[in-house]
N, C-alpha and C. Protein backbone atom coordinates (compact mmCIF):
# COMPACT_ATOMS: atom_id res chain seq x y z
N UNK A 1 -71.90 72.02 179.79
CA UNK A 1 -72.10 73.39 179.35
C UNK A 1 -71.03 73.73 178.30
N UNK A 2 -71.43 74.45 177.25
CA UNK A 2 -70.45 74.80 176.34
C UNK A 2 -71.09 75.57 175.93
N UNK A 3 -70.07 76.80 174.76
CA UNK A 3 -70.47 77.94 174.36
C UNK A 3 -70.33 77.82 172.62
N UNK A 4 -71.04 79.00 172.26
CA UNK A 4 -70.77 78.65 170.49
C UNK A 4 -71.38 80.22 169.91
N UNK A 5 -71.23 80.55 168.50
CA UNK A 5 -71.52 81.61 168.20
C UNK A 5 -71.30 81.89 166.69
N UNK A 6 -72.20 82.69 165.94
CA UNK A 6 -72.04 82.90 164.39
C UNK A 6 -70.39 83.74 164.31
N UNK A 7 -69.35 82.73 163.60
CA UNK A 7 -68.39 82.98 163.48
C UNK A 7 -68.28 84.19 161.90
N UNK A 8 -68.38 83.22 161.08
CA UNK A 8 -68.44 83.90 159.77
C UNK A 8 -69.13 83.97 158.84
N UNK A 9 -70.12 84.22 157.50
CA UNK A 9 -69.82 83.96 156.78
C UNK A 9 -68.92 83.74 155.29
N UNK A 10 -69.48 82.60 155.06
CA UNK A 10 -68.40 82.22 153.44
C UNK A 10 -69.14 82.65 152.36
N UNK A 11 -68.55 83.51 151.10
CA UNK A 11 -69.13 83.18 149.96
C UNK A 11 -68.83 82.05 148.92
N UNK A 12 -68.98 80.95 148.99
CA UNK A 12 -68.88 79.83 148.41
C UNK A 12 -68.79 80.04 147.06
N UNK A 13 -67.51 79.98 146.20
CA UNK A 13 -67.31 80.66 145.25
C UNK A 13 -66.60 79.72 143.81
N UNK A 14 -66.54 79.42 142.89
CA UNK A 14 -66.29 79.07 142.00
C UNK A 14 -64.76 79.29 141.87
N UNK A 15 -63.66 78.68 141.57
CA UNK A 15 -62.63 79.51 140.86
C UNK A 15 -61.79 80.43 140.32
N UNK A 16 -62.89 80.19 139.43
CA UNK A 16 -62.53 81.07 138.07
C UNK A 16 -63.32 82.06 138.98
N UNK A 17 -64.59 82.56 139.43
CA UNK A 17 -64.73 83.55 140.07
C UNK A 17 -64.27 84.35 141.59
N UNK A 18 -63.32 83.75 141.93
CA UNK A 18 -62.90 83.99 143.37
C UNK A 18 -62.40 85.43 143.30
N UNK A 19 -61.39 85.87 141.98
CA UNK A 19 -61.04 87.29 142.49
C UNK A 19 -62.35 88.38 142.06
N UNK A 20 -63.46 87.92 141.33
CA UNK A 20 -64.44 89.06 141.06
C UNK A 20 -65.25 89.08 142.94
N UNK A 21 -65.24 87.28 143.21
CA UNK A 21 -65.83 87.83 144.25
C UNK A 21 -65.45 88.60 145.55
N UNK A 22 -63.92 88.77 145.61
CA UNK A 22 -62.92 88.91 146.87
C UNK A 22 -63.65 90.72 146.43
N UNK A 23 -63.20 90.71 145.00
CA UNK A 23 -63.63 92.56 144.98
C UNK A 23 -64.66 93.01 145.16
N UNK A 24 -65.87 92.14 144.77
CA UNK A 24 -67.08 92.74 145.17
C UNK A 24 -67.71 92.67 146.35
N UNK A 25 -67.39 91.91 147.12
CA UNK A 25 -68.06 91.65 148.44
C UNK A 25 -66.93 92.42 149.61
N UNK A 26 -65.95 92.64 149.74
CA UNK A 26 -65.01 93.90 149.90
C UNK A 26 -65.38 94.81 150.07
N UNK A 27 -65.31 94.66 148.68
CA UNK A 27 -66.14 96.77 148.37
C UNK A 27 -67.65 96.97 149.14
N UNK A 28 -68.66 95.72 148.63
CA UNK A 28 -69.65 95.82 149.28
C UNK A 28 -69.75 96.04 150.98
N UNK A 29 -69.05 95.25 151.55
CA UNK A 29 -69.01 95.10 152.90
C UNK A 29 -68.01 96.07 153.95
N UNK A 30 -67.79 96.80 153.14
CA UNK A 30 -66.60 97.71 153.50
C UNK A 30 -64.96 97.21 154.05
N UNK A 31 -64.66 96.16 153.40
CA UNK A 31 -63.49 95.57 153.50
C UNK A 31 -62.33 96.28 153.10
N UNK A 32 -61.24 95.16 153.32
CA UNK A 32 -59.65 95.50 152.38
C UNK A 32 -60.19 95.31 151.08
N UNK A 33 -60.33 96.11 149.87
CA UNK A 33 -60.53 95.80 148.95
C UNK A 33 -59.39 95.88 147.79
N UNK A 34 -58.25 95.18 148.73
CA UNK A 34 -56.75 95.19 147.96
C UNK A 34 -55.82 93.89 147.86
N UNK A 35 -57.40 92.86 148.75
CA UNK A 35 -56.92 91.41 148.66
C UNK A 35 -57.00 91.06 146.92
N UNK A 36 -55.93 90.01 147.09
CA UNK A 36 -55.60 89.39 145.49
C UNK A 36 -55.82 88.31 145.29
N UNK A 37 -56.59 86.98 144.69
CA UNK A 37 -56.35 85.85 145.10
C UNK A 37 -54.86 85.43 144.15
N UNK A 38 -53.78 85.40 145.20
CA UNK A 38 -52.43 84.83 144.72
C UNK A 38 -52.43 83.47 145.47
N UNK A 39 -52.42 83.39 146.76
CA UNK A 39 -52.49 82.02 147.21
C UNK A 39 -53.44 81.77 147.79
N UNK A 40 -54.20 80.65 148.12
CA UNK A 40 -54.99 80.22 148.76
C UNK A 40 -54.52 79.29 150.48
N UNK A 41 -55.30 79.43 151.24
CA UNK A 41 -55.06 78.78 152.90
C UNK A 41 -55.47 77.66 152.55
N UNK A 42 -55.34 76.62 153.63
CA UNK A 42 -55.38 75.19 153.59
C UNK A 42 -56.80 74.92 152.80
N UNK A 43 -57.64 75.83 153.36
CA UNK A 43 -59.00 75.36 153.18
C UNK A 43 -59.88 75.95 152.40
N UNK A 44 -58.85 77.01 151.16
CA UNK A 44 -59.24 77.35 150.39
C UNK A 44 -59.91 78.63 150.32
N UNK A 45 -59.85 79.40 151.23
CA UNK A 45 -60.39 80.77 151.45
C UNK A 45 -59.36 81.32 151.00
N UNK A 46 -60.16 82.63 150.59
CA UNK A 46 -58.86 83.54 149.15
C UNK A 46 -59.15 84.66 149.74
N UNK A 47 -60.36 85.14 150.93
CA UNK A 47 -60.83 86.69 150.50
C UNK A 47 -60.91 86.76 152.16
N UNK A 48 -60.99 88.17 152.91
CA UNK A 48 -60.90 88.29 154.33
C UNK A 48 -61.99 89.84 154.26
N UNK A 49 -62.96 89.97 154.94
CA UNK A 49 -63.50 91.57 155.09
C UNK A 49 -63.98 91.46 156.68
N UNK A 50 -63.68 92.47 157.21
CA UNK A 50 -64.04 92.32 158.59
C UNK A 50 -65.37 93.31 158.52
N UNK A 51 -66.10 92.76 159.49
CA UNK A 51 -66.97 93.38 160.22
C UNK A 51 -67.35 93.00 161.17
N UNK A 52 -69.13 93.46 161.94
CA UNK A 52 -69.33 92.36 162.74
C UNK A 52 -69.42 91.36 162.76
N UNK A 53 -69.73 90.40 161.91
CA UNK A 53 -69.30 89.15 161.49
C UNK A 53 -68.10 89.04 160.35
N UNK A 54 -67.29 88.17 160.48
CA UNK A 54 -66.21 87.69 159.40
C UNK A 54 -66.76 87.17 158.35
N UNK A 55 -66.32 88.09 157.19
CA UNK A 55 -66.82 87.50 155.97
C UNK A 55 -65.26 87.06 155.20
N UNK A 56 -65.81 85.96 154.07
CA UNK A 56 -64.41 85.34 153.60
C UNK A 56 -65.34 84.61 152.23
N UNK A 57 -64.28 85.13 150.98
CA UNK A 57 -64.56 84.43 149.55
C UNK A 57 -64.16 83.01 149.65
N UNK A 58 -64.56 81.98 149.75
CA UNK A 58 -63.88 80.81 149.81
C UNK A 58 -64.15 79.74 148.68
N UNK A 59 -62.79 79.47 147.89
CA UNK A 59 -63.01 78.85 146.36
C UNK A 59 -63.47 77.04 146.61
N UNK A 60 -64.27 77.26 146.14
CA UNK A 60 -64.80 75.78 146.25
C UNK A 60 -65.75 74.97 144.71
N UNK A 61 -65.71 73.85 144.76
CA UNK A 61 -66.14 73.25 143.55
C UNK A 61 -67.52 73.11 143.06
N UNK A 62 -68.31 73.65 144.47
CA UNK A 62 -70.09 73.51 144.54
C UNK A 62 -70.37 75.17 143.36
N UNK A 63 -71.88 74.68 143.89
CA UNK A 63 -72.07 76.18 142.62
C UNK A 63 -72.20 77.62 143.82
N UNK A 64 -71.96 78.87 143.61
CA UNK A 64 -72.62 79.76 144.34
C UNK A 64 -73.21 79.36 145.46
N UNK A 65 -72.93 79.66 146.69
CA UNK A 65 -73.76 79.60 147.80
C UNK A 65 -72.71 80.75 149.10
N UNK A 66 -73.55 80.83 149.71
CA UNK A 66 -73.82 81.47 151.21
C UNK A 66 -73.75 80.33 151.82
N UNK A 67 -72.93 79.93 153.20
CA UNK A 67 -72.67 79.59 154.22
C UNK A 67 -72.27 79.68 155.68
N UNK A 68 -72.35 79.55 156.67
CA UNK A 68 -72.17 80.36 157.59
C UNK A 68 -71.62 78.99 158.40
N UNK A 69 -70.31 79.73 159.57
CA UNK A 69 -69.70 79.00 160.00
C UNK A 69 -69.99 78.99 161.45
N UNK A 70 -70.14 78.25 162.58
CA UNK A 70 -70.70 78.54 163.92
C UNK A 70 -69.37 77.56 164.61
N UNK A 71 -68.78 78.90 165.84
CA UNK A 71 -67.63 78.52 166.45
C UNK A 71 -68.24 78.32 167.52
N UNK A 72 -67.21 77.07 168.11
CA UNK A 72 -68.02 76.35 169.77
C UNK A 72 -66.53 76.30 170.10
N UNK A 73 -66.80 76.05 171.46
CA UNK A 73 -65.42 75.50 172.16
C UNK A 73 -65.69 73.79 172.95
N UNK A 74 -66.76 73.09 171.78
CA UNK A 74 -67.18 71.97 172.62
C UNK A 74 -67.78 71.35 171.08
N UNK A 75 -66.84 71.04 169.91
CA UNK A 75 -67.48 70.72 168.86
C UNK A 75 -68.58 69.73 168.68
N UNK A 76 -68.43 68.25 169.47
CA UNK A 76 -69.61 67.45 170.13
C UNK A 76 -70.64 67.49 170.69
N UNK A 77 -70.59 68.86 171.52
CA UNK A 77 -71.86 69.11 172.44
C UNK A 77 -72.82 69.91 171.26
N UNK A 78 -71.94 70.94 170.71
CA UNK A 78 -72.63 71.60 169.67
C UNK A 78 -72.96 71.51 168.56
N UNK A 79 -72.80 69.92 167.44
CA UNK A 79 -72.99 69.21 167.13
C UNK A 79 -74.46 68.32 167.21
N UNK A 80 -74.25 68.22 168.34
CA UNK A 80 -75.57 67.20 169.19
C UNK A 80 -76.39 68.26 169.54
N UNK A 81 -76.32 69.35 169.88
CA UNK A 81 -77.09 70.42 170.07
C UNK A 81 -78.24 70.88 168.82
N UNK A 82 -77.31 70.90 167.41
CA UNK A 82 -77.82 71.30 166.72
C UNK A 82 -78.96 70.10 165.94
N UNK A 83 -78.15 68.97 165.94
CA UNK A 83 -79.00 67.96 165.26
C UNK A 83 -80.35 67.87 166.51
N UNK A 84 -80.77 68.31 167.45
CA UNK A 84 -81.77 67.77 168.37
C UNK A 84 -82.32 69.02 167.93
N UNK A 85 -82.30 69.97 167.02
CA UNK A 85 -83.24 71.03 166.56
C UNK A 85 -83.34 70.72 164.80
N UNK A 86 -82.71 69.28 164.73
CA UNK A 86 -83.09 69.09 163.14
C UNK A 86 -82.08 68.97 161.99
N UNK A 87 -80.70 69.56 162.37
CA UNK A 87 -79.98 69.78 161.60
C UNK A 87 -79.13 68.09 160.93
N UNK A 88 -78.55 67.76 160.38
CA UNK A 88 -78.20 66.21 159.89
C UNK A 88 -76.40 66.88 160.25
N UNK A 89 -75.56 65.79 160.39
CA UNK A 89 -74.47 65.24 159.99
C UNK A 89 -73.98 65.41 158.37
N UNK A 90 -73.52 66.25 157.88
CA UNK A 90 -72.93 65.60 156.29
C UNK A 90 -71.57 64.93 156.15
N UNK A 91 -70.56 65.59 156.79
CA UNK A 91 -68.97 65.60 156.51
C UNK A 91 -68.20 65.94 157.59
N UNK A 92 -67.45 64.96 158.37
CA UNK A 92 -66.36 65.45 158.99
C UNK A 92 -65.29 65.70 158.43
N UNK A 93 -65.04 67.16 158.07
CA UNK A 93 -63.40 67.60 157.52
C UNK A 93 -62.73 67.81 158.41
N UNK A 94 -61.22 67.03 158.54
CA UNK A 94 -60.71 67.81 159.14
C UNK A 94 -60.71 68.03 160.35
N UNK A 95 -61.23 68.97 160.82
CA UNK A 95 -61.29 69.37 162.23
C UNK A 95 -62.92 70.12 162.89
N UNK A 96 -63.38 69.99 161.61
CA UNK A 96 -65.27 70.49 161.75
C UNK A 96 -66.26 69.59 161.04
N UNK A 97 -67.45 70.11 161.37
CA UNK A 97 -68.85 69.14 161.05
C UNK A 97 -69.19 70.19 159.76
N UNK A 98 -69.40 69.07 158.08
CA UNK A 98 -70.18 69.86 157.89
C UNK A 98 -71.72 69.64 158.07
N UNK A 99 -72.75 70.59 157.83
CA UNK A 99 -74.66 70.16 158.27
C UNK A 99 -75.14 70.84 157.90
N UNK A 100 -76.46 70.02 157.40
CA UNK A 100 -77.25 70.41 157.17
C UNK A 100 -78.26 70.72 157.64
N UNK A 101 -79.18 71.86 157.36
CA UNK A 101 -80.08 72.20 158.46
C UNK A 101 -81.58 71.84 158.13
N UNK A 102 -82.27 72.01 158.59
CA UNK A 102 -83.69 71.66 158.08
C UNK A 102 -84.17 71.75 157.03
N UNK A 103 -83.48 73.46 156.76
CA UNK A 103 -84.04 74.16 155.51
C UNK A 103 -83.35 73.59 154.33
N UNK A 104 -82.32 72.89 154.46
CA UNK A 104 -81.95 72.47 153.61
C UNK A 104 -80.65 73.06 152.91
N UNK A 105 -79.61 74.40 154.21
CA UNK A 105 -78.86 75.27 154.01
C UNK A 105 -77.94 74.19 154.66
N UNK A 106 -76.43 74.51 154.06
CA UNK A 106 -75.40 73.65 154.48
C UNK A 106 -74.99 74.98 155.62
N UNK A 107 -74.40 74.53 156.62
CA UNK A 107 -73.15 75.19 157.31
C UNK A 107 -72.18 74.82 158.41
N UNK A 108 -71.23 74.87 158.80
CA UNK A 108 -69.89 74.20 159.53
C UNK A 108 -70.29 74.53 160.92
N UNK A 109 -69.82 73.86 161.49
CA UNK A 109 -69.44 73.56 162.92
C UNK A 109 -67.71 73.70 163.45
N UNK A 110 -67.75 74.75 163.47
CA UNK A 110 -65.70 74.65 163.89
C UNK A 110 -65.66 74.96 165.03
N UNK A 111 -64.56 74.27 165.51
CA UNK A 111 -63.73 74.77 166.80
C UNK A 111 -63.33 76.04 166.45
N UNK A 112 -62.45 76.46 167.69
CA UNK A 112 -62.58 77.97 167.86
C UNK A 112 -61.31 78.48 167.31
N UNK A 113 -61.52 79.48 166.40
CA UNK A 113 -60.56 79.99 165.75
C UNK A 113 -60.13 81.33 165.52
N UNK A 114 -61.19 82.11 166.62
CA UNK A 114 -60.42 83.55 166.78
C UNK A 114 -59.86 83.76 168.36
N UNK A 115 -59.27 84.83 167.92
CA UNK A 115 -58.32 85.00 169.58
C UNK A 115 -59.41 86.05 170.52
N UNK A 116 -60.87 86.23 169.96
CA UNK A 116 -61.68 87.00 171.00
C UNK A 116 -63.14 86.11 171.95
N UNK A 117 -62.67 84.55 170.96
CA UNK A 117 -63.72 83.96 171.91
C UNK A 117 -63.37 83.85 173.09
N UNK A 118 -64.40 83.73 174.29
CA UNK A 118 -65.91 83.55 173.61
C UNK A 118 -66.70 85.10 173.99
N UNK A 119 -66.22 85.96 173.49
CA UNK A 119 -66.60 87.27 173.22
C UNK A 119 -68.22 87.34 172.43
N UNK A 120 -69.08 87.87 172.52
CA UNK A 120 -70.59 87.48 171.78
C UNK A 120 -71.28 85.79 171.69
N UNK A 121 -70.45 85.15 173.04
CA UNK A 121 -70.85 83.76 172.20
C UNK A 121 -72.49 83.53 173.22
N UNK A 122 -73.42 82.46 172.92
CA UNK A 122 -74.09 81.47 173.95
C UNK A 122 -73.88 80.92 174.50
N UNK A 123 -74.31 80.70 175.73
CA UNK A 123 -73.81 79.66 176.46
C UNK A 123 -75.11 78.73 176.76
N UNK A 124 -74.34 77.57 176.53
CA UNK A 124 -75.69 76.48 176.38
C UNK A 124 -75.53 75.34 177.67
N UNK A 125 -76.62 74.74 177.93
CA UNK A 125 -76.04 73.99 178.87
C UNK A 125 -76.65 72.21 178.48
């Protein structure tokens, strides 16, 4: 049995566009709209807006995309969970899966990385 749950999404962002997108999706989403991109985190996220889901500008080398991140406390089970509904294996970074899903949408598999899981999560068995 293990649990898992829509953690965040990412706006998968270009560079050169990371601070237009930190401001517009901010403003849009009702965020801090006073983040700067000055430094970047290990993994390249520049932008933070809370809501019910965590949203985050994250600078990356692909073109534009939407991604969404799904937190488990059982990265293997939920992993294997997802590929037995279709999803593929792409990339182990690190410490997460990235995958692909049927549709042909990329999104992560992470261990657990807020201090309210497993608050809203599933529990699967």
């Amino acid at each position: 049995m293990h649990r898992s749950r829509l953690k965040v999404v990412l706006f998968d962002t270009p560079a050169e566009d990371a601070q237009a997108g930190v401001d517009f999706w901010s403003a849009a989403l009702g965020g801090d709209t006073g983040k700067t991109v000055t430094s970047e985190d290990p993994y390249g996220r520049v932008g933070y807006v809370r809501n019910a889901v965590d949203a985050m500008v994250q600078r990356t080398d692909s073109e534009p995309r939407i991604h969404v991140d799904i937190e488990t406390d059982d990265l293997e089970a939920e992993v294997s969970r997802l590929e037995k509904l279709g999803a593929e294996r792409v990339e182990f970074v690190e410490q997460w899966w990235v995958m692909k899903a049927p549709s042909g949408h990329i999104f992560c598999v992470v261990p657990i990385q807020s201090n309210d899981f497993p608050n809203g999560a599933n529990q699967w068995d």
